[in-house]
Protein backbone atom coordinates (compact mmCIF):
# COMPACT_ATOMS: atom_id res chain seq x y z
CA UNK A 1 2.47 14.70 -4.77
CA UNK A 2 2.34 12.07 -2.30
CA UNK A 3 2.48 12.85 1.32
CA UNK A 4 3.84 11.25 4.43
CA UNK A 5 2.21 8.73 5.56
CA UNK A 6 0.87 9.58 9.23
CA UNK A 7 -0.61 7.40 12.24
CA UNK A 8 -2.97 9.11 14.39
CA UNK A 9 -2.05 8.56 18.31
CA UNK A 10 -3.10 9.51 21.45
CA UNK A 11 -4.43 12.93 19.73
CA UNK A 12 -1.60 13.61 17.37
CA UNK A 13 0.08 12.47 13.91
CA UNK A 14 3.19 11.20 13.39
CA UNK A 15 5.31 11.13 10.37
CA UNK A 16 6.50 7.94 9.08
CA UNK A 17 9.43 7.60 5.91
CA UNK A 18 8.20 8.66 2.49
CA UNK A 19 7.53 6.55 -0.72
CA UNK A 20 10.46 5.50 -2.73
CA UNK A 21 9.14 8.06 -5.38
CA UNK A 22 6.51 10.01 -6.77
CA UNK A 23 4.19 8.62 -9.11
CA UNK A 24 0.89 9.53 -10.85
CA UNK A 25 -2.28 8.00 -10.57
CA UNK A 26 -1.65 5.20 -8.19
CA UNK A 27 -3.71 3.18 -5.98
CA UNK A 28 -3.52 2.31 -3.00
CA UNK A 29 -4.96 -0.93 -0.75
CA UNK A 30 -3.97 -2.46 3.05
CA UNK A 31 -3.38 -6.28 3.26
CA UNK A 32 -2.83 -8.24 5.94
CA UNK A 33 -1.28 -4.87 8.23
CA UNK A 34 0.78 -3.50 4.86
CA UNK A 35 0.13 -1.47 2.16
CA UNK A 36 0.18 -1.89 -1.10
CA UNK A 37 0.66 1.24 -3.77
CA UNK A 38 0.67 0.67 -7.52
CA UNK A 39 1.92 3.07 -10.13
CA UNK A 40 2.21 2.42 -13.81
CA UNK A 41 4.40 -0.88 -13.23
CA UNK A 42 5.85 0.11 -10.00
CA UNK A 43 4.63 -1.79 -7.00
CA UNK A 44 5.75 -0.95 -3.46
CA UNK A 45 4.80 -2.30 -0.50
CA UNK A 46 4.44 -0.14 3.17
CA UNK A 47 5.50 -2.21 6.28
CA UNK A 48 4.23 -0.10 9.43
CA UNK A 49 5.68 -2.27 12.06
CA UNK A 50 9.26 -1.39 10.52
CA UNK A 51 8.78 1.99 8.95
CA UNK A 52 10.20 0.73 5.30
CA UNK A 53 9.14 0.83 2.30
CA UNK A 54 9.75 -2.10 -0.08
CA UNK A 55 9.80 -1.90 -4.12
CA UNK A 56 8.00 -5.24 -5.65
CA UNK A 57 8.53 -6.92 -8.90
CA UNK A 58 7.31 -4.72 -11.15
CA UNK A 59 3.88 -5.65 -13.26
CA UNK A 60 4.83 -6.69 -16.71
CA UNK A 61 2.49 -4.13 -18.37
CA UNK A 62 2.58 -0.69 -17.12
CA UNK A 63 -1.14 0.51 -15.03
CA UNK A 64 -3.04 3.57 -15.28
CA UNK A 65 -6.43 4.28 -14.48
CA UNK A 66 -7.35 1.11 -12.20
CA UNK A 67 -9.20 -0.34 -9.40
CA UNK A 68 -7.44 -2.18 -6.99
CA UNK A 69 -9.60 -4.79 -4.46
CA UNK A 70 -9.08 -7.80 -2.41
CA UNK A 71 -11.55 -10.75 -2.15
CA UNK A 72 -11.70 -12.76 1.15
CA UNK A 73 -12.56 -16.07 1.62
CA UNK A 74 -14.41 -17.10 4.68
CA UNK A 75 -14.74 -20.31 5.48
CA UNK A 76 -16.54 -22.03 7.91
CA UNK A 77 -16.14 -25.25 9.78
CA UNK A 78 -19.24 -27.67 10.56
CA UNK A 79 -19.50 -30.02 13.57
């Protein structure tokens, strides 16, 4: 069962709005100050700053079982 998602603050959490809908085996990743949960071929995505939770374009295949990760570039500038 998924649970609310909190934010610790000054000593205490706070409950935030709950995911669209249950799902099994997901994964989970934050991105650029969102987060990201995949479920079979349900993506959803968690904005903080606005308390919402948006449902992506679903994969074409569904998911189980996986790894999510995210690769950063860094790139640096020479004088």
């Amino acid at each position: 069962m998924i649970q609310p998602i909190s934010a610790a603050s000054d000593d205490f959490w706070i409950t935030k709005t709950l995911i669209l809908q249950n799902e099994e085996g997901l994964g989970a990743i934050v991105f650029d100050f969102r987060i990201y949960v995949i479920a079979a071929d349900i993506t959803y995505d968690y904005i903080p700053s606005t308390d919402i939770w948006v449902t992506k374009t679903p994969m074409p295949t569904p998911r189980g079982k996986f790894v999510i990760a995210v690769s950063v570039l860094i790139k640096q500038h020479r004088r």
